[in-house]
Protein backbone atom coordinates (compact mmCIF):
# COMPACT_ATOMS: atom_id res chain seq x y z
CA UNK A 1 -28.58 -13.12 -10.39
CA UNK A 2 -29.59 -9.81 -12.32
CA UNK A 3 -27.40 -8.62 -14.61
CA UNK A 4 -26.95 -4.83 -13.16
CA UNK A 5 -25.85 -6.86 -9.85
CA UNK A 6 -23.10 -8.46 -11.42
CA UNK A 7 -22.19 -5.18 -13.27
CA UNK A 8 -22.20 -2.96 -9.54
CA UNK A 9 -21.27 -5.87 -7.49
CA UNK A 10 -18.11 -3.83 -5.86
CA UNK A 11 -18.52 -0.83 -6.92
CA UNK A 12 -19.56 2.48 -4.37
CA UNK A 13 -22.59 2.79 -6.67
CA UNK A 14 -24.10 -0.17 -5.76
CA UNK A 15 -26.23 1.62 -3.03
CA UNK A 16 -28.77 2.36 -5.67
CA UNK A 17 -29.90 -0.51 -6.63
CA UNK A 18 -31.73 -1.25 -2.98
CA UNK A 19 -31.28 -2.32 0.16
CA UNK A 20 -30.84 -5.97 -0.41
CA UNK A 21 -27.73 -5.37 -2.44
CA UNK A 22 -25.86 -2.91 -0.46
CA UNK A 23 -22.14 -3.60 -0.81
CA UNK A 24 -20.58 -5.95 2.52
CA UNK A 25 -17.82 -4.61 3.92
CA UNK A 26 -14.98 -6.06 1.68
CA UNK A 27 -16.51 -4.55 -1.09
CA UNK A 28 -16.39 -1.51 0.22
CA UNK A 29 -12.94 -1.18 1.25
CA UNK A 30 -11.81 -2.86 -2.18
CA UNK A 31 -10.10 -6.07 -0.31
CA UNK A 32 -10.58 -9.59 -1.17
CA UNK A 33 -10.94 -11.21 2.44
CA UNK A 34 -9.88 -14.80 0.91
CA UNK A 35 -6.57 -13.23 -0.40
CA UNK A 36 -6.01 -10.94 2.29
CA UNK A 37 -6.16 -13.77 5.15
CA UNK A 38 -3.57 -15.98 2.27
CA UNK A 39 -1.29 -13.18 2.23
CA UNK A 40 -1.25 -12.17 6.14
CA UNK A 41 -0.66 -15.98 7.22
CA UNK A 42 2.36 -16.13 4.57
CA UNK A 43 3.50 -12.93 6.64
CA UNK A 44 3.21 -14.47 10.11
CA UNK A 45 5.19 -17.55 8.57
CA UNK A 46 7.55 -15.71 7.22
CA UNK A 47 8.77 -13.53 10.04
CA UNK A 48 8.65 -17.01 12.48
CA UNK A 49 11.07 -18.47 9.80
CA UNK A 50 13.32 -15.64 9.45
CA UNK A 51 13.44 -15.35 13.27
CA UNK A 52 14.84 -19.18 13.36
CA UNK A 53 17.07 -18.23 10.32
CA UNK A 54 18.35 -15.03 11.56
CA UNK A 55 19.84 -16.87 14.59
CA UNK A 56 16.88 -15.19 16.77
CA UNK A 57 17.87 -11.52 15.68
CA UNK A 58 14.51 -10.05 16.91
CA UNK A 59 15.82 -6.65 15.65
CA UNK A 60 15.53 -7.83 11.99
CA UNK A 61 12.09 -9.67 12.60
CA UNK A 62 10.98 -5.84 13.81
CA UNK A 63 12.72 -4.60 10.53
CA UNK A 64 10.65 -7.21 8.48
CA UNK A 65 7.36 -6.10 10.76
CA UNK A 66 7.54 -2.62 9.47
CA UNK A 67 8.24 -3.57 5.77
CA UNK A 68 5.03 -5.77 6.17
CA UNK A 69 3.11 -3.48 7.80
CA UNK A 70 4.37 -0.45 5.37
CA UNK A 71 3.28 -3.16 2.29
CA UNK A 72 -0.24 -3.65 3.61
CA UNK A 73 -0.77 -0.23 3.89
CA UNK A 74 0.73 0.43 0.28
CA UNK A 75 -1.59 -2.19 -0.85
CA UNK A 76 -4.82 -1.20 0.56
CA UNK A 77 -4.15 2.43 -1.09
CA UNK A 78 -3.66 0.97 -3.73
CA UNK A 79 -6.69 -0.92 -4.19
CA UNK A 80 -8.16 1.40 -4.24
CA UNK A 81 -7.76 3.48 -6.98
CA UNK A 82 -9.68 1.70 -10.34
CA UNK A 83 -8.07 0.13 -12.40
CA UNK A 84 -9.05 2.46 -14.91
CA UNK A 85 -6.46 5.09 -13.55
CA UNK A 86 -3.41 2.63 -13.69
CA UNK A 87 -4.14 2.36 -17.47
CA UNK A 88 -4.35 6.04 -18.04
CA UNK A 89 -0.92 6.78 -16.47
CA UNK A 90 0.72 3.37 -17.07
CA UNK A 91 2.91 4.76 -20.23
CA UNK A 92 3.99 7.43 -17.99
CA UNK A 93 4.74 5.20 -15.12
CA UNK A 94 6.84 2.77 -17.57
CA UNK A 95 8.69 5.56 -19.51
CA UNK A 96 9.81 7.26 -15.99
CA UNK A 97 11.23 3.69 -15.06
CA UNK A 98 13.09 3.96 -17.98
CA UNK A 99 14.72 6.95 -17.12
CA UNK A 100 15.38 5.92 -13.84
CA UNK A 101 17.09 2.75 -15.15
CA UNK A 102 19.70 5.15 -17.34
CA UNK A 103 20.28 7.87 -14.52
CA UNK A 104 21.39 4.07 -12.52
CA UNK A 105 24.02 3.78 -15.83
CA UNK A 106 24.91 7.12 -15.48
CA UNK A 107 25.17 8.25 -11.79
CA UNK A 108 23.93 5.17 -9.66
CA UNK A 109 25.91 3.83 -6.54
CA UNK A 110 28.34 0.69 -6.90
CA UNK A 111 28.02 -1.63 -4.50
CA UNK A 112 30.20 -5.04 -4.44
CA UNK A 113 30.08 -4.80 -7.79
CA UNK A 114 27.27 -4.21 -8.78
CA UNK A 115 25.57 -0.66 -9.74
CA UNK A 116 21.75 -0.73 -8.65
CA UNK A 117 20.97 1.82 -6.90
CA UNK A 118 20.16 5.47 -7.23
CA UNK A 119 21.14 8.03 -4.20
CA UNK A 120 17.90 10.31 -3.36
CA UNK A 121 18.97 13.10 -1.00
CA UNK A 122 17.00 12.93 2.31
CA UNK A 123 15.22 9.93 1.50
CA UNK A 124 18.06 7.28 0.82
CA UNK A 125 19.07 4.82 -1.81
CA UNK A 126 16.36 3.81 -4.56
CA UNK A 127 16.59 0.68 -6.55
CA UNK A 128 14.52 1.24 -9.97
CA UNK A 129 14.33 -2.14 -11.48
CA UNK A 130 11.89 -2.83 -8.71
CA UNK A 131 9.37 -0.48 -10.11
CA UNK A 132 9.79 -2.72 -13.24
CA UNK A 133 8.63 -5.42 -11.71
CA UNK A 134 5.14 -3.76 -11.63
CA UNK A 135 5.57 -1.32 -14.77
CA UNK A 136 6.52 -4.11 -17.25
CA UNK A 137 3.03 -5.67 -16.67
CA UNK A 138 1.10 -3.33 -16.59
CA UNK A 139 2.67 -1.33 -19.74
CA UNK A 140 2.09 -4.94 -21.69
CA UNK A 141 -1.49 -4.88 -20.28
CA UNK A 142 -1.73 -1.50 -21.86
CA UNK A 143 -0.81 -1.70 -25.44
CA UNK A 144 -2.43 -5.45 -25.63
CA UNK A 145 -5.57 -4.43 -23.73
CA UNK A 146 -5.58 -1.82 -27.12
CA UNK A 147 -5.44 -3.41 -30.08
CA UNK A 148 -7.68 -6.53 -31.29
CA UNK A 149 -6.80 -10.33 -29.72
CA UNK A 150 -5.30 -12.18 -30.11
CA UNK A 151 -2.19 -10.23 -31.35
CA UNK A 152 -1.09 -9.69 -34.59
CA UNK A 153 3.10 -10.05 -35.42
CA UNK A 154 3.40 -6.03 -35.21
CA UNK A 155 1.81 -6.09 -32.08
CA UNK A 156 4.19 -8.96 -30.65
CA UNK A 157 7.00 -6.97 -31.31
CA UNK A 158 6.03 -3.79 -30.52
CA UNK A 159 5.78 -5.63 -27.16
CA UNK A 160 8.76 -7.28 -26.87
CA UNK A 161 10.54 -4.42 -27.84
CA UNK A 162 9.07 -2.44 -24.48
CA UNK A 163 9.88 -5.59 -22.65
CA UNK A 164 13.56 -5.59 -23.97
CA UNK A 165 15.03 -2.42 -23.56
CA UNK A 166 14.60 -2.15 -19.39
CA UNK A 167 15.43 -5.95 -19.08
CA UNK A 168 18.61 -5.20 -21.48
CA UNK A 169 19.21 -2.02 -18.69
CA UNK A 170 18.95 -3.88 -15.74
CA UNK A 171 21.22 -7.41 -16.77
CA UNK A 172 23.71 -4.60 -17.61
CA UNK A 173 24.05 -3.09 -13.95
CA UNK A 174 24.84 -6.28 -13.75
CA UNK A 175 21.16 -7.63 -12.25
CA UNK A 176 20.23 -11.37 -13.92
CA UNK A 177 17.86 -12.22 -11.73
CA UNK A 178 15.39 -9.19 -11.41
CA UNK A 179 15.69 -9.11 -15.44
CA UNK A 180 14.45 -12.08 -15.39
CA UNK A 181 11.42 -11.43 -13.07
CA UNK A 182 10.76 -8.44 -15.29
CA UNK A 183 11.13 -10.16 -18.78
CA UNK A 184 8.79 -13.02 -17.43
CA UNK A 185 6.04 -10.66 -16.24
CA UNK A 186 6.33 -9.07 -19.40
CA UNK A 187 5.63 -12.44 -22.04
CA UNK A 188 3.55 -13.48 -19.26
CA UNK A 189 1.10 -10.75 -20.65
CA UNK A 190 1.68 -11.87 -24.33
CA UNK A 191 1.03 -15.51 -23.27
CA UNK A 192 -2.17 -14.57 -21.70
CA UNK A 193 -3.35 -12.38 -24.32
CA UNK A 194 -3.65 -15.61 -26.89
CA UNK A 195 -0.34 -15.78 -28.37
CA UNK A 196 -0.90 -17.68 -31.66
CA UNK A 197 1.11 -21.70 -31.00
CA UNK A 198 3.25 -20.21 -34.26
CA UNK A 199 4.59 -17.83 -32.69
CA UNK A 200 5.17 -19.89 -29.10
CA UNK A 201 6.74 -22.39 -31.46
CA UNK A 202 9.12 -20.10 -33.35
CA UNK A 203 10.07 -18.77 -30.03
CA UNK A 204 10.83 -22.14 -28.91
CA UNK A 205 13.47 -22.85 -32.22
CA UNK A 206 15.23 -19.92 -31.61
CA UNK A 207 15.78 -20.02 -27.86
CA UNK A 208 19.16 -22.00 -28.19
CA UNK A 209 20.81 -19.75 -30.39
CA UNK A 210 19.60 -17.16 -28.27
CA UNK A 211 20.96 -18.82 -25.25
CA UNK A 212 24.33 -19.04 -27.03
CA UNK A 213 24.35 -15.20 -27.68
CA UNK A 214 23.66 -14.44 -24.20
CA UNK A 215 26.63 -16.76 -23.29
CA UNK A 216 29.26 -15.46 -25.34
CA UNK A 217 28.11 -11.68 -25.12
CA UNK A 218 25.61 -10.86 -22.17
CA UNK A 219 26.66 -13.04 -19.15
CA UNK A 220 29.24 -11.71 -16.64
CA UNK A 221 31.83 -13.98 -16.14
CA UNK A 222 30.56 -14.23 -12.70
CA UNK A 223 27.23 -15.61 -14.32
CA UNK A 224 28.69 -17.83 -16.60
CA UNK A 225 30.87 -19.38 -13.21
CA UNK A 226 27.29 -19.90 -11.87
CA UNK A 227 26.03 -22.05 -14.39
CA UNK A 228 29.40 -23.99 -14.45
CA UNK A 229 28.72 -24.36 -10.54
CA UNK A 230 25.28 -25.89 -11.17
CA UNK A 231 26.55 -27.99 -13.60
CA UNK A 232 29.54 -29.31 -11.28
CA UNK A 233 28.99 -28.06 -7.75
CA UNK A 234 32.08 -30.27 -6.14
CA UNK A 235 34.24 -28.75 -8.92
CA UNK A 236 34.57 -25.42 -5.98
CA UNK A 237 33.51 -26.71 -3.23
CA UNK A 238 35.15 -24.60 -1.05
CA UNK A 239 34.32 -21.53 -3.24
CA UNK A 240 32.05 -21.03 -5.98
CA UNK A 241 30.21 -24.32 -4.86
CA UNK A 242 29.71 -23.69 -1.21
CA UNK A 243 26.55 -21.91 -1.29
CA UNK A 244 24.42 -24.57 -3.00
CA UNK A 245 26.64 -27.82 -1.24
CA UNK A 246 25.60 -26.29 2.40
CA UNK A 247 22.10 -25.71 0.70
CA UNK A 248 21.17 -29.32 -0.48
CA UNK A 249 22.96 -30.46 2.99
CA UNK A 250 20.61 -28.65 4.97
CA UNK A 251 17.67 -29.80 2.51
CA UNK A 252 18.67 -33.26 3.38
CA UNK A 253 19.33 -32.83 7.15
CA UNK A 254 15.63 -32.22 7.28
CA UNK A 255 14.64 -35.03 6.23
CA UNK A 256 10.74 -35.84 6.12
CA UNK A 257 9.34 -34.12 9.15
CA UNK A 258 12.49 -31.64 9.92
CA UNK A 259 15.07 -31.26 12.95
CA UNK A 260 12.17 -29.00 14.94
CA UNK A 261 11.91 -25.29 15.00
CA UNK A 262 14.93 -23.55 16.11
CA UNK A 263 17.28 -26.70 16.14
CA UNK A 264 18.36 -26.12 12.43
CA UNK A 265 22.48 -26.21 12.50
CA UNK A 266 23.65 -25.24 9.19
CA UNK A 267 21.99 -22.02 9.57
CA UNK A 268 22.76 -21.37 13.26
CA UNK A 269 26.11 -22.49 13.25
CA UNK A 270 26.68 -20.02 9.70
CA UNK A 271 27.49 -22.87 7.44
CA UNK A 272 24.86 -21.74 5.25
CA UNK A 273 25.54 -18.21 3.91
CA UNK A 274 22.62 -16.22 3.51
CA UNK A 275 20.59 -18.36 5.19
CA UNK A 276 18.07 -15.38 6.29
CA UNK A 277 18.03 -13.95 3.05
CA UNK A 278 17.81 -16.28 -0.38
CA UNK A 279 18.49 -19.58 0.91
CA UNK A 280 15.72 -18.85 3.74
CA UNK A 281 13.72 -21.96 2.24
CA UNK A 282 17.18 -24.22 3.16
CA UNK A 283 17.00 -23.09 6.39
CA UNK A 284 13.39 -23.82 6.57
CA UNK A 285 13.47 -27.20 5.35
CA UNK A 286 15.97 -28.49 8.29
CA UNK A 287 13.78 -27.31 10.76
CA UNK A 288 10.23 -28.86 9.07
CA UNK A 289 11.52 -30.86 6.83
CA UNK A 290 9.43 -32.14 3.49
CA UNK A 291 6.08 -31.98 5.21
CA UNK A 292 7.00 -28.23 5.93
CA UNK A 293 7.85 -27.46 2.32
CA UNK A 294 4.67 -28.88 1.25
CA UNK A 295 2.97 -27.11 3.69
CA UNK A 296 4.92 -24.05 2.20
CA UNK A 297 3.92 -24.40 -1.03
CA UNK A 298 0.76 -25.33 -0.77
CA UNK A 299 -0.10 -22.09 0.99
CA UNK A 300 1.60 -20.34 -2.55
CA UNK A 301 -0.08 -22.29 -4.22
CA UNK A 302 -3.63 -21.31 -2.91
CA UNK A 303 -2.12 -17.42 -3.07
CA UNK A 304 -1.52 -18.39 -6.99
CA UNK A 305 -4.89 -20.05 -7.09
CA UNK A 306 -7.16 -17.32 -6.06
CA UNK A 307 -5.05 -14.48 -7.66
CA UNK A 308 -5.85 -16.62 -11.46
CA UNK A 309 -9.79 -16.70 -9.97
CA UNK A 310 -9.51 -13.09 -10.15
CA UNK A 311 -7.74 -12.70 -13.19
CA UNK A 312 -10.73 -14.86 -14.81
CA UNK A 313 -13.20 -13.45 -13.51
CA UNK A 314 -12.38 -9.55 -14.57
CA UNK A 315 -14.21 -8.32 -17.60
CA UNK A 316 -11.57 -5.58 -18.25
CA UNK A 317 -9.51 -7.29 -21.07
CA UNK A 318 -6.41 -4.85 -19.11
CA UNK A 319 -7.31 -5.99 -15.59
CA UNK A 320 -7.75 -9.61 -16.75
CA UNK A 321 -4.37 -9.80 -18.16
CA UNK A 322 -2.77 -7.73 -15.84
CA UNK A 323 -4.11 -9.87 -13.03
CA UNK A 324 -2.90 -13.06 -14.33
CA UNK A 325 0.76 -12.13 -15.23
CA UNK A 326 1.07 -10.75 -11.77
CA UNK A 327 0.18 -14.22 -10.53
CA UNK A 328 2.15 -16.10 -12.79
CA UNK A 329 5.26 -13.69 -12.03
CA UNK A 330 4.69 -14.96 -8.16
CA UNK A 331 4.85 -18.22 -9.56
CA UNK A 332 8.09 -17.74 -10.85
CA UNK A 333 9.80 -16.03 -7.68
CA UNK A 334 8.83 -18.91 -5.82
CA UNK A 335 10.06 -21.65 -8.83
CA UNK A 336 13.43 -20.05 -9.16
CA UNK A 337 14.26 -19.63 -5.41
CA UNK A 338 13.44 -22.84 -4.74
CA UNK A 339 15.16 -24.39 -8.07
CA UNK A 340 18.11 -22.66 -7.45
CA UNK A 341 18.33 -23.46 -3.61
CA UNK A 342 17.91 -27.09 -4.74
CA UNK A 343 20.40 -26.74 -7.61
CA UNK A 344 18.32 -27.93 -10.04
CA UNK A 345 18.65 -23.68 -11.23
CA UNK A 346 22.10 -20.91 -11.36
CA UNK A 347 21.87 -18.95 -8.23
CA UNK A 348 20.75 -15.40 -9.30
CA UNK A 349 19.79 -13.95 -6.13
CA UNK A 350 15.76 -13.95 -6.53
CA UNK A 351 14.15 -14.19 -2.78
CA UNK A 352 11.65 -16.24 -1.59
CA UNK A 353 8.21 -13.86 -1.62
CA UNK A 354 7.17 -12.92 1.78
CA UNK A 355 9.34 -15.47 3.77
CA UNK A 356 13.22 -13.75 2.56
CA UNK A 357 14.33 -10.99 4.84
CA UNK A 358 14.33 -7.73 2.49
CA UNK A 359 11.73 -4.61 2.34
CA UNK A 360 12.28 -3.80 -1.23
CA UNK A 361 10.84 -6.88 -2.21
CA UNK A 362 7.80 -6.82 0.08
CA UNK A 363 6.76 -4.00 -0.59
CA UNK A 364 7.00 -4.28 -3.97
CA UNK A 365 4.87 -7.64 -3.83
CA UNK A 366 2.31 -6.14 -1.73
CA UNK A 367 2.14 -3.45 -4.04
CA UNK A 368 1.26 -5.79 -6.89
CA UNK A 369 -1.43 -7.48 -5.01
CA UNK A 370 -2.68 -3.95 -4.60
CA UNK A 371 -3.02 -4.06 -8.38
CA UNK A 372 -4.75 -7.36 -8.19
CA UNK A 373 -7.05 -6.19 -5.26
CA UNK A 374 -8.01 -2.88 -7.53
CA UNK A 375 -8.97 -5.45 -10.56
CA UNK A 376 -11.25 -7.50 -8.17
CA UNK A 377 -13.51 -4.58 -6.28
CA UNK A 378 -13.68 -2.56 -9.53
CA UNK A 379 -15.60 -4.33 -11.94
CA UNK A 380 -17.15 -0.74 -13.33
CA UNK A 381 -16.14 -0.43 -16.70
C-alpha cells in the first residue's frame, strides 16, 4: 500500500490523491464503524438491564435514552475536531478543572455528606471531577507526548505532581472512587509512555507505607468502615454489610444460566439497594446468570480490544498514549464495579460503564470515545 495512502487514509484531503482512494463514508464522518456498533449494542443492553433493575420504571429507561442519545451526539462532535486541537488547549482545559475543583471547596453544594457539586444558575448542578476524568489524560498525554521517551525522573514527577493535586481535591470532597478513576488514567499515561521497570519497582516498595498514610490521614472514617466491611462483611450485616451480603446473594441466586429476564427477586423485591445504579451487574447476574456475565464482559472486552488497536496503530506519540489510557481507564471502571459488587474490592461507588443508570457518567464516557474516535480518523500529522 503506498505510503501517501497510509499518511491521508482518513483525512478530508485524501480526495487528491484519485479516485480509487476517495475516503468511504466512516472516514469521512471520523467514526470507527467496528467501535461504534460495540458501543451502541452495550447501550441497547444496558437500558434492557436497567429496565429489569429499575423494577420496569420506563420513565428512567427514557431518562437513560436521552443521556445516550445526548453522549453520541457529544461524541461524534467530538471526533471530529483533530487531535491536534485537544493538545493545543489541553493545559487550559486541565488548569480550568482545577479551578473548578477549588470553587467545589469553596462554594460547592453538600449533599448527604458529601460536597461535589457546583450550582450553575439556569443550567443546574455541575460535578467537576468528571471533567477530570478526561483532562487528567489528556494533560499527561501532553507534557509526555513533549519531552524525549521514555521519561526521565524530572519528567515522572513533574507528572505525578499534575496527577496529584486534582486527585488530592477530589478524595477531599470526600470522592474515593472518581479519584481513583482519575489517578489511574493519569499513571496509565506514564505506564504507556515506557516507564523504566526501576521506577515501576520503586513504586511497588513504597506502596505499603503509602497505603498506611492514606489510612491513618486521608480515609474518611466512612472509608476506612468500608474496608473493615470487605474484610468481615457478617461483622454488620444488618448495616454496613448489607449492601455487599444482598449483592453476592443475588450473584449466587443466578446461578449458571440465571433466574430469566425480569424474574430477578432481590432487586424487585428492594433487597438489593441500588440495584439500578452500582450494583446493576448483581441485578444482572440473577436474571442471566454466569453465562450472562460472560457474555457481559466479553462484549467490554472487545470495546477494550479495539480501543488498544487504535491506540497502536496512531503515529501521534499524544494520540497513541492518550488512546490507550482511555482504554485502560474503561478497564478499570468495569474491574472495580464488578470487584467490589463481588466483594473481592471496598465499595466506592464507581458504576458499571454504559449499563449503571446515571447521565454524568455516560456522557462523560462517550465523550472519551470521542477522543479515541478523533485519534483514529486523524492520522494527519
Amino acid at each position: 500500500m503506498p505510503r501517501a495512502y497510509n499518511q491521508f487514509r482518513f483525512s478530508r484531503q485524501a480526495h487528491h490523491l484519485g479516485t480509487d482512494m476517495q475516503p468511504t463514508l466512516w472516514q469521512r464522518v471520523h467514526l470507527d464503524p467496528w467501535l461504534l456498533m460495540l458501543l451502541f449494542v452495550t447501550a441497547l443492553l444496558g437500558m434492557a438491564i436497567l429496565y429489569s433493575a429499575s423494577t420496569q420504571d420506563m420513565s428512567m429507561v427514557v431518562r437513560q435514552l436521552i443521556s445516550f442519545i445526548i453522549g453520541f451526539i457529544v461524541m461524534l462532535a467530538m471526533a471530529q475536531v483533530p487531535p491536534s486541537m485537544y493538545r493545543s488547549f489541553t493545559p487550559f482545559f486541565y488548569l480550568g478543572g482545577l479551578v473548578l475543583l477549588v470553587l467545589v471547596k469553596l462554594i460547592g453544594e453538600v449533599r448527604l455528606g458529601a460536597q461535589r457539586w457546583i450550582d450553575i444558575p439556569g443550567f443546574g448542578s455541575v460535578q467537576p471531577s468528571e471533567f477530570m476524568k478526561l483532562g487528567m489524560p489528556m494533560l499527561c498525554a501532553w507534557l509526555l507526548s513533549r519531552r524525549e521517551l521514555p521519561p526521565s525522573l524530572p519528567t515522572v514527577l513533574i507528572t505525578l505532581m499534575a496527577i496529584g493535586i486534582p486527585v488530592l481535591l477530589i478524595a477531599e470532597q470526600p470522592d474515593l472512587g472518581t479519584s481513583i478513576l482519575v489517578a489511574s488514567s493519569g499513571i496509565f499515561v506514564l505506564f504507556l509512555a515506557g516507564l523504566p521497570w526501576w521506577m515501576i519497582g520503586t513504586a511497588a516498595a513504597l506502596f505499603v507505607p503509602l497505603v498506611w498514610v492514606a489510612w491513618e490521614f486521608l480515609l474518611h472514617d466512612y472509608q476506612r468502615k468500608r474496608v473493615m466491611t470487605l474484610l468481615d462483611p457478617e461483622a454488620d450485616a444488618l448495616g454496613a454489610g448489607w449492601n455487599i451480603m444482598q449483592s453476592k446473594t443475588a450473584i449466587g441466586a443466578g446461578g449458571m444460566t440465571g433466574k430469566g429476564y425480569l424474574e430477578g427477586t432481590q432487586s424487585h423485591l428492594h433487597f438489593l439497594p441500588e440495584g439500578h445504579t452500582d450494583f446493576i451487574i448483581a441485578a444482572f447476574s440473577e436474571e442471566f446468570g454466569l453465562v450472562g456475565v460472560c457474555l457481559l464482559m466479553f462484549l467490554y472486552a472487545c470495546i477494550l480490544a479495539r480501543t488498544l488497536h487504535i491506540a497502536y496503530n496512531t503515529t501521534s506519540t499524544y494520540g497513541r498514549l492518550l488512546a490507550g489510557a482511555l482504554a485502560l481507564a474503561f478497564f478499570v471502571y468495569v474491574f472495580v464495579n464488578a470487584g467490589m459488587v463481588s466483594g473481592i474490592l471496598p465499595v466506592v461507588g464507581v458504576p458499571l460503564p454504559f449499563i449503571s443508570y446515571g447521565g454524568t457518567a455516560i456522557i462523560t464516557l462517550m465523550a472519551a470515545f470521542g477522543l479515541v474516535m478523533s485519534v483514529a480518523s486523524h492520522q494527519v500529522k
